[in-house]
Each structure stands twice: as structure tokens, then as C-alpha cells.
N, C-alpha and C. Protein backbone atom coordinates (compact mmCIF):
# COMPACT_ATOMS: atom_id res chain seq x y z
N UNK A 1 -12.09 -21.99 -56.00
CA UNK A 1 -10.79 -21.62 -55.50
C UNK A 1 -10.57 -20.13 -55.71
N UNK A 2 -9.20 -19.98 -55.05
CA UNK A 2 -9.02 -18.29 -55.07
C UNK A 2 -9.06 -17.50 -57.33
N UNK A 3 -9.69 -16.79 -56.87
CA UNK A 3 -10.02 -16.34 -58.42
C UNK A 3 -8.62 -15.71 -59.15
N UNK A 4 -7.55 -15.22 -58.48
CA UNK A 4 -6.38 -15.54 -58.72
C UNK A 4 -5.48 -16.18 -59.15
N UNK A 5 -5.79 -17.48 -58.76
CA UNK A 5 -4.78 -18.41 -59.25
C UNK A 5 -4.80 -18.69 -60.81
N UNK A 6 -5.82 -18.62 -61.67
CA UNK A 6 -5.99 -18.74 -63.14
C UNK A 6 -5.19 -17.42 -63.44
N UNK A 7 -4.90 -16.47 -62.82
CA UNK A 7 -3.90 -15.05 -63.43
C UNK A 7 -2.60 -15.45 -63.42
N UNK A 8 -2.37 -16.10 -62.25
CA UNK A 8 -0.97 -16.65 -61.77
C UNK A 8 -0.44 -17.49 -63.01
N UNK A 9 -1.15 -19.11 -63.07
CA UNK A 9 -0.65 -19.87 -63.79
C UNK A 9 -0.90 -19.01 -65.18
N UNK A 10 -1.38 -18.01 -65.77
CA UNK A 10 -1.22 -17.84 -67.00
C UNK A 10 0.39 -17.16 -67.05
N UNK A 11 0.80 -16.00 -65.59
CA UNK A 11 1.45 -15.28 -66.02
C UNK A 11 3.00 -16.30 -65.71
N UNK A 12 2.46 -17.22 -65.02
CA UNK A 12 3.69 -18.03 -65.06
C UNK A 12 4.27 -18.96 -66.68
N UNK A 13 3.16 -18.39 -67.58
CA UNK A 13 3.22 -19.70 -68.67
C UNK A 13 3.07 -20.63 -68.71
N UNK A 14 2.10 -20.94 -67.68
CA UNK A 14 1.89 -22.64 -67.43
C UNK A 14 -0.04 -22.44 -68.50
N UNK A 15 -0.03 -23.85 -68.50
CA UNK A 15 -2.00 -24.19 -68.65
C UNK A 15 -2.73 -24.41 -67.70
N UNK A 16 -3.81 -23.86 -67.60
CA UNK A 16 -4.68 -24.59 -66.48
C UNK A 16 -5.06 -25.53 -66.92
N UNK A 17 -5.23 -26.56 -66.72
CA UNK A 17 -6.59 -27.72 -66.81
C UNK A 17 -7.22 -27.96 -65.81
N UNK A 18 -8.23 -27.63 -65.81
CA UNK A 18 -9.15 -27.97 -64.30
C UNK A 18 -9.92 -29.52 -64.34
N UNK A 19 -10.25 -29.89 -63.10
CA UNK A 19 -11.13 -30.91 -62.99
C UNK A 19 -12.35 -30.71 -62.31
N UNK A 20 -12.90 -30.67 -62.79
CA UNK A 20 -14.67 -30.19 -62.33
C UNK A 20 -15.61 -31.24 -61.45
N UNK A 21 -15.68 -30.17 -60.40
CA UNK A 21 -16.10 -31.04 -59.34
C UNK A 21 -17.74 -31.17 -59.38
N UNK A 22 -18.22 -32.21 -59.75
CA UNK A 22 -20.04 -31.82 -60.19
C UNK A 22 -21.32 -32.73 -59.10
N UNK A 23 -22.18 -31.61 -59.08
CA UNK A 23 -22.75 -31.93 -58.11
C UNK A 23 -23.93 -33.47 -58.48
N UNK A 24 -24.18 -34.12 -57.26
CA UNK A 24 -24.72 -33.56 -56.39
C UNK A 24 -24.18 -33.75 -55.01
N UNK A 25 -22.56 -34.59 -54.98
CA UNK A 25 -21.95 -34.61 -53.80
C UNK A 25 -20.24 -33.68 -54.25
N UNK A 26 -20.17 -32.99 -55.61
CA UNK A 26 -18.83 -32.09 -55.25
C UNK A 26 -17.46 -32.97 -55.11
N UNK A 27 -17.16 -34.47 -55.31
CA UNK A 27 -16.10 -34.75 -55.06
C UNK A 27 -15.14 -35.06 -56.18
N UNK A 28 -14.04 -35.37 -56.18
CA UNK A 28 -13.46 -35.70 -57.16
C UNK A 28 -13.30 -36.53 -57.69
N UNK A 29 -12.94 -37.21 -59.25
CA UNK A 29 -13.28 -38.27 -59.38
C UNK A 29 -11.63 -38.40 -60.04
N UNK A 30 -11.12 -39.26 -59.31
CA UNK A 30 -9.27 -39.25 -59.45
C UNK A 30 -9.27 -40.18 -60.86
N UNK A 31 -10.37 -40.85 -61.38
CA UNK A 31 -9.96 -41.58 -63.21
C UNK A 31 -9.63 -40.19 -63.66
N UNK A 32 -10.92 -39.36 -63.92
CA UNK A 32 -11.05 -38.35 -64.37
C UNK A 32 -9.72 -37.38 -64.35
N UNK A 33 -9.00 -37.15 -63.33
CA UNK A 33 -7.52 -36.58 -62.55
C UNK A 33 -6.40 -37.36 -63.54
N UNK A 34 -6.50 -38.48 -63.41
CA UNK A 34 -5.91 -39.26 -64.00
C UNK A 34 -5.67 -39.08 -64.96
N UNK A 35 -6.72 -38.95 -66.02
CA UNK A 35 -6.94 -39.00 -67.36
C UNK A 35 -6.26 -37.06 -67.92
N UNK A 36 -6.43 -36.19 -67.43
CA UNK A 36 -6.20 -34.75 -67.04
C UNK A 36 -4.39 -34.44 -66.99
N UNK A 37 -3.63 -35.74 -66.31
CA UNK A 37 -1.88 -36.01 -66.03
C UNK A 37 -1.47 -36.13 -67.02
N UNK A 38 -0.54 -35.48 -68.15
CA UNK A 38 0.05 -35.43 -69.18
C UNK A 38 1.60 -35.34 -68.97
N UNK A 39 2.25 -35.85 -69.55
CA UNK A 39 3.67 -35.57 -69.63
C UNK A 39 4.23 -34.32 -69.38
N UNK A 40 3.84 -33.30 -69.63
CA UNK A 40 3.46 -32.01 -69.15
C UNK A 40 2.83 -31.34 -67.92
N UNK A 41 2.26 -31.98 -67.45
CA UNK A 41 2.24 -32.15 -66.00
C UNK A 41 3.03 -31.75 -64.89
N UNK A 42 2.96 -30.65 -64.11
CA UNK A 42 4.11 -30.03 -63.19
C UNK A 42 3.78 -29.87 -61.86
N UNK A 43 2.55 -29.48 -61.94
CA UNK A 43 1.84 -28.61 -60.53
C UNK A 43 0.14 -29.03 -60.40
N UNK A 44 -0.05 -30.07 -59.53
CA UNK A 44 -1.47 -29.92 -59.00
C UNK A 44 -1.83 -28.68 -58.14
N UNK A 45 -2.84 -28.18 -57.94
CA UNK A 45 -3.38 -26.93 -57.20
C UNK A 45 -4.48 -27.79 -56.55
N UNK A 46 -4.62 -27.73 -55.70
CA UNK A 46 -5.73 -28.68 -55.11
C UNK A 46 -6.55 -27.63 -53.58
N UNK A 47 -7.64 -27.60 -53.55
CA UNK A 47 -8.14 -26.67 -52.46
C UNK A 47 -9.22 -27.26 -51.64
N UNK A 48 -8.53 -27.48 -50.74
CA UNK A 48 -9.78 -28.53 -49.61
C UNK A 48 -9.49 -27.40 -48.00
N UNK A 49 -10.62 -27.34 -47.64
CA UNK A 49 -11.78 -27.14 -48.09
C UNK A 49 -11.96 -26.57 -48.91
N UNK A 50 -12.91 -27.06 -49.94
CA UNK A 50 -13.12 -26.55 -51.31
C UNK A 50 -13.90 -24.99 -51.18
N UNK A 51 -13.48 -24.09 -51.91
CA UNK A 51 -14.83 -23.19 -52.10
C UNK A 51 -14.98 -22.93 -53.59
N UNK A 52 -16.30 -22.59 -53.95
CA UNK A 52 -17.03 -22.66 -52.92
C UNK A 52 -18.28 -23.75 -52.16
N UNK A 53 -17.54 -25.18 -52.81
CA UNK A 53 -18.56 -25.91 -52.41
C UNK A 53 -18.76 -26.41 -50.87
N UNK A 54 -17.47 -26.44 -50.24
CA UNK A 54 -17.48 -26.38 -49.07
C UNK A 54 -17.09 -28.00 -49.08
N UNK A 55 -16.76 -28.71 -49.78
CA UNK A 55 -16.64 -30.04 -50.03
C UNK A 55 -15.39 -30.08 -49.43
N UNK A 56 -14.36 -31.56 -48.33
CA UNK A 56 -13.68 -31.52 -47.45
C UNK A 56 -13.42 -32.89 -48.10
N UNK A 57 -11.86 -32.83 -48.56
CA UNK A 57 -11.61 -34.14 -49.01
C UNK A 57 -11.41 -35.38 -48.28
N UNK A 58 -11.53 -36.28 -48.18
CA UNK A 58 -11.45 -37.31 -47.59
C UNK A 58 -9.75 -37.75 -46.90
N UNK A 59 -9.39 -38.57 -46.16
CA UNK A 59 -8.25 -39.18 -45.99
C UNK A 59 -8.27 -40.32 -47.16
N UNK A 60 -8.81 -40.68 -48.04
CA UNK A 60 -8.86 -41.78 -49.35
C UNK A 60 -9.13 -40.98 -50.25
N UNK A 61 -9.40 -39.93 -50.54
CA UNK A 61 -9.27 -39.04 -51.80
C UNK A 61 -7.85 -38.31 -51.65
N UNK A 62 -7.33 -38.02 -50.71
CA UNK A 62 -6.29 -37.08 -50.57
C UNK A 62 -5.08 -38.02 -50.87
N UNK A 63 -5.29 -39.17 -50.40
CA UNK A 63 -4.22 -40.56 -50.44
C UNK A 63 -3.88 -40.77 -52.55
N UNK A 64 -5.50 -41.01 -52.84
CA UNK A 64 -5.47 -41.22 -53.97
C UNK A 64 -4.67 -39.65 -54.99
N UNK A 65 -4.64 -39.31 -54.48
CA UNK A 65 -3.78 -37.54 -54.81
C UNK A 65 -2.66 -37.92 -54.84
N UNK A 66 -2.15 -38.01 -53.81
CA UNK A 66 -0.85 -38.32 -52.90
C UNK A 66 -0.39 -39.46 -53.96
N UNK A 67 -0.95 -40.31 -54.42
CA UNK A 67 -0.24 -41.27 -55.03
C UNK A 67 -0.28 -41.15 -56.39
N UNK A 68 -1.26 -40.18 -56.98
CA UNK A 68 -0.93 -39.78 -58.07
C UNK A 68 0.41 -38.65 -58.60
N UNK A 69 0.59 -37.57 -57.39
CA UNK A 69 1.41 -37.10 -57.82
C UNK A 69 2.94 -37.39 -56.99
N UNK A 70 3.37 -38.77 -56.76
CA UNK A 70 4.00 -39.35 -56.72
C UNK A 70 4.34 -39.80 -57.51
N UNK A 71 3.52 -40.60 -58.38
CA UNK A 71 3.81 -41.43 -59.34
C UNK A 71 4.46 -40.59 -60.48
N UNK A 72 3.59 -39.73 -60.51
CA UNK A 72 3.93 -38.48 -61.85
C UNK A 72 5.09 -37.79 -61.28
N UNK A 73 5.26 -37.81 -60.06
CA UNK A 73 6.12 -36.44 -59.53
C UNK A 73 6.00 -35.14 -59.60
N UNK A 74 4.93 -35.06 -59.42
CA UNK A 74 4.37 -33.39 -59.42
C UNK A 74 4.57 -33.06 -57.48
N UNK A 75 4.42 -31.51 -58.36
CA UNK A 75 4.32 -30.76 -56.87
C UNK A 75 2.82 -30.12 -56.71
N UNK A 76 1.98 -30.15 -55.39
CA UNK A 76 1.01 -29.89 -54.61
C UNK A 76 1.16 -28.60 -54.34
N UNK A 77 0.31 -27.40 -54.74
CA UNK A 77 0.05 -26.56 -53.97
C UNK A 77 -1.66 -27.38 -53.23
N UNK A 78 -1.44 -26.56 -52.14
CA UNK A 78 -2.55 -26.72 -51.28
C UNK A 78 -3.04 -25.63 -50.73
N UNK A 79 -4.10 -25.24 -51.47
CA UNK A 79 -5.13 -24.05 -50.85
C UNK A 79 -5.84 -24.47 -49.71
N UNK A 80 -5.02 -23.91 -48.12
CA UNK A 80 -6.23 -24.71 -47.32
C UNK A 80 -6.34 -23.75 -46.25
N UNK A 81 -7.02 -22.34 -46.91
CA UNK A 81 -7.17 -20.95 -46.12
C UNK A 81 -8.67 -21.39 -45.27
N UNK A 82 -9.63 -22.25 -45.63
CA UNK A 82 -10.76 -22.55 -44.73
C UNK A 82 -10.29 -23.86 -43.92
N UNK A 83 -9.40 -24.25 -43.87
CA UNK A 83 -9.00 -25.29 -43.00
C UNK A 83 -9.43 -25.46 -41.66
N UNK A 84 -9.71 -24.27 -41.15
CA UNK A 84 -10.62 -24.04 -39.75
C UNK A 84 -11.92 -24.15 -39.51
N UNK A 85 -12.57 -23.94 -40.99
CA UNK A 85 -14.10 -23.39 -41.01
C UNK A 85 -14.52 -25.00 -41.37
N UNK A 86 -14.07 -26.13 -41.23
CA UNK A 86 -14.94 -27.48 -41.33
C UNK A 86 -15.47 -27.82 -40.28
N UNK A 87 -16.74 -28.21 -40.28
CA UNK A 87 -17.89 -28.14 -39.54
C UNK A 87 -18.52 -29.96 -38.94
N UNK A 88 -17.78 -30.45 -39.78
CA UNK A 88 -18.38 -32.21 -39.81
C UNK A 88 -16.93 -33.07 -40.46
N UNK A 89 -16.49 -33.52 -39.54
CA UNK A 89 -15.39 -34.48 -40.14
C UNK A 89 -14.27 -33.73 -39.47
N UNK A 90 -13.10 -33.30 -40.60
CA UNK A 90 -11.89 -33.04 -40.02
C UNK A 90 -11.24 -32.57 -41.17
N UNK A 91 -10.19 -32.03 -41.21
CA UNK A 91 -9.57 -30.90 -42.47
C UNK A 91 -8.20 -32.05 -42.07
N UNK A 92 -7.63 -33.10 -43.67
CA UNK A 92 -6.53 -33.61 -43.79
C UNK A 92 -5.70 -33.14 -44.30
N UNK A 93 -4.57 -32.18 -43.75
CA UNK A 93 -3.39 -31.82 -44.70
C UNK A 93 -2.90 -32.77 -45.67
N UNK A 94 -2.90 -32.67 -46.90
CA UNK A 94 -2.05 -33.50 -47.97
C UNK A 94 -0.30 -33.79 -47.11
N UNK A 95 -0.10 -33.12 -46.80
CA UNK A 95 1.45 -32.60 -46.98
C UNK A 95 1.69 -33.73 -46.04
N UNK A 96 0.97 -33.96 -44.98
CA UNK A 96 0.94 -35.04 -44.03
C UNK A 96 1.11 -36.27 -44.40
N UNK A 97 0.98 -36.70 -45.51
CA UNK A 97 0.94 -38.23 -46.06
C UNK A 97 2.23 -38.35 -46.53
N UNK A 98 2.35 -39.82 -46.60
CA UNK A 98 4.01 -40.28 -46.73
C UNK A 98 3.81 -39.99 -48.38
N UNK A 99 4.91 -39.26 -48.11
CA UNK A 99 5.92 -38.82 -49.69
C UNK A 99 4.97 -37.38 -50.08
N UNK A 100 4.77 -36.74 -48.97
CA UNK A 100 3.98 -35.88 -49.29
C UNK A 100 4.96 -34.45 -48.98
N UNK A 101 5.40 -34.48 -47.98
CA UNK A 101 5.97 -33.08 -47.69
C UNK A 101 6.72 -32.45 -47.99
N UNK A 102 7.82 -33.15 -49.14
CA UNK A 102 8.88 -32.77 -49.97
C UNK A 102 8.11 -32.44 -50.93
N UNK A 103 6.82 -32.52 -51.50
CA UNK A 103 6.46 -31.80 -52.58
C UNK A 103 5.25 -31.39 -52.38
N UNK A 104 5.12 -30.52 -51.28
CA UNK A 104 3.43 -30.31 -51.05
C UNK A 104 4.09 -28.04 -50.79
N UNK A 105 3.25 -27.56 -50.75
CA UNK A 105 3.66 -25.95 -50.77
C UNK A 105 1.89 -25.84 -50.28
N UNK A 106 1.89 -25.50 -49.44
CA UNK A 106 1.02 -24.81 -48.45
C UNK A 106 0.28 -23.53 -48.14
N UNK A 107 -0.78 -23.34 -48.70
CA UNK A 107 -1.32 -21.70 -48.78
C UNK A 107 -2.08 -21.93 -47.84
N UNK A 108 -1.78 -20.57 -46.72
CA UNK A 108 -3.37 -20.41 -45.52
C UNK A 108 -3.27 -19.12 -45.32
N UNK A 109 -4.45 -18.62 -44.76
CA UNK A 109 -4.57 -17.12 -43.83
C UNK A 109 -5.43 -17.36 -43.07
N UNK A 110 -5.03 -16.47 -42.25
CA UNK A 110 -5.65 -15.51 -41.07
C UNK A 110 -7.36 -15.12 -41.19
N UNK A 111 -7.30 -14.52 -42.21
CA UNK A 111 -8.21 -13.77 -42.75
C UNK A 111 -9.62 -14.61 -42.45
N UNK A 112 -10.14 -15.93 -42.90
CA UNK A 112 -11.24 -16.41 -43.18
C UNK A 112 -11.46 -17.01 -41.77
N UNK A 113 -10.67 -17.29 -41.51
CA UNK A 113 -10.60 -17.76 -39.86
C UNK A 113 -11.22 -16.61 -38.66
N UNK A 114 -10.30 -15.55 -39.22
CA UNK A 114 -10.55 -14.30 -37.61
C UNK A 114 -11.51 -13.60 -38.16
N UNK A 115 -12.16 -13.46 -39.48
CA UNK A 115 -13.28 -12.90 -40.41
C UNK A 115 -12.50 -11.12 -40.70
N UNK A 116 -11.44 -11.48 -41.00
CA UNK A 116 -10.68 -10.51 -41.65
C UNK A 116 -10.10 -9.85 -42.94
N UNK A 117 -10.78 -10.81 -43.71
CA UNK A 117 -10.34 -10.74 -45.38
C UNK A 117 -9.93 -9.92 -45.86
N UNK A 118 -10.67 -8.47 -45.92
CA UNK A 118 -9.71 -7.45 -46.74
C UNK A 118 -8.21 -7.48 -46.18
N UNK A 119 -7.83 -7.79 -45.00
CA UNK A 119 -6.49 -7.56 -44.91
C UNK A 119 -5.34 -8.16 -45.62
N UNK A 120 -5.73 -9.19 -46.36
CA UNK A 120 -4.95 -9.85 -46.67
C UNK A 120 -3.95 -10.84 -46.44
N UNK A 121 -3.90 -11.11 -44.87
CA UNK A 121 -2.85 -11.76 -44.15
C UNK A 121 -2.51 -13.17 -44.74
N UNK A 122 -1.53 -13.78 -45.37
CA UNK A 122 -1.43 -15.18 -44.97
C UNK A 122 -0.34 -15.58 -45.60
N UNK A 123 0.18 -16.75 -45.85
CA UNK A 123 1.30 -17.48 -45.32
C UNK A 123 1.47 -18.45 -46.78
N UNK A 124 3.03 -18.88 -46.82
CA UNK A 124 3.67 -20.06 -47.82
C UNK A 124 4.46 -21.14 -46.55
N UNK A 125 3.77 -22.35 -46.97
CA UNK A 125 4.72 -23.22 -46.03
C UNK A 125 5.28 -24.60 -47.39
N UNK A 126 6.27 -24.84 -47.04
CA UNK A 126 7.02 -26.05 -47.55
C UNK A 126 8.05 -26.53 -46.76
N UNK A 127 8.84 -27.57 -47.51
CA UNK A 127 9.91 -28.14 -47.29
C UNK A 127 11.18 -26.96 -47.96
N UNK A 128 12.22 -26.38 -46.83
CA UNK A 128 13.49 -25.64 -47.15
C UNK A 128 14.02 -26.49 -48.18
């Protein structure tokens, strides 16, 4: 994911806890997610398409998300600046799933798409 975001959540005062995606297929393993959800618990960061493994979450991994941070009531950021660049299958917005869009916050650009990166271009989407 963006190498940023570990600056962010520090300077916000939050913890990271990551969940490590290990090869030799890169996916997530939602016990593992599970086990990671603490009472403390506020904000999943989730980045599909992944980089840099290039790994594209499923419509049943994203569901199993979706119903975890439901249950918990967390809010979704969604890193999904390669959302264009999937090559086999299909790129599932989280935010799309029921009980998803009131707590999903949306990161994309321009940039990886039009092969523009230094510019920096891109975007926050949510629910007003």
C-alpha cells in the first residue's frame, strides 16, 4: 500500500496493525482479520488492487470485510488508485455492498491510470 499511510495513522495517534498477506496466492485470511479486531478497533485501510502484489479481492473476501466491519462498526478506507489496472476478473468496490457506503471513504487517482504519478492528482469519496 501507499508508503504514507503508516505516517498518517501514526500522526493521527492511531496503531497500525497490519495483516500480512503471504504468498504463494497473496490473499487474506479474514480468521486472521478477525483475530487482529480489538475493542479498539476504528478504521480498516484495505487496498485492492493490492500493491504491490497485484492481488484483486474477491466479491467473497470483500463481503467477508463488509461483514466484519459491520459487525464491529468500523469505517473502510479503500485504497483503490489501481482499480483500472486489473487485468483478469474485475475490481469490486467495497463501498458497493449492503451496509457498506455509510462507512466506506474512498481513495483513487488519475495518476496510475493516465501513467502520471508525479503529479499527484486524486480524489476522497464518501457518504456527506
Amino acid at each position: 500500500y501507499y508508503d504514507s499511510y503508516a505516517a498518517c495513522i501514526a500522526m493521527a495517534g492511531a496503531k497500525r496493525v497490519p495483516l500480512t498477506l503471504r504468498a504463494p496466492d497473496f490473499r487474506p485470511d479474514l480468521d486472521e482479520l478477525r483475530a487482529l479486531i480489538t475493542p479498539r478497533t476504528r478504521l480498516l485501510l484495505l487496498n485492492t488492487p493490492h500493491n504491490p502484489t497485484g492481488t484483486v479481492l474477491t466479491p467473497d473476501e470483500l463481503a467477508g470485510i463488509a461483514a466484519l466491519a459491520v459487525e464491529h462498526d468500523l469505517l473502510v478506507v479503500t485504497d483503490e488508485v489501481y482499480e483500472h489496472l486489473v487485468f483478469a476478473g474485475a475490481h469490486h468496490p467495497i463501498a458497493a455492498l449492503p451496509g457498506m457506503r455509510g462507512r466506506t471513504v474512498s481513495i483513487s487517482s488519475s495518476g496510475k491510470t493516465f501513467s502520471y504519478t508525479g503529479w499527484k492528482i486524486g480524489w476522497v469519496t464518501g457518504d456527506a
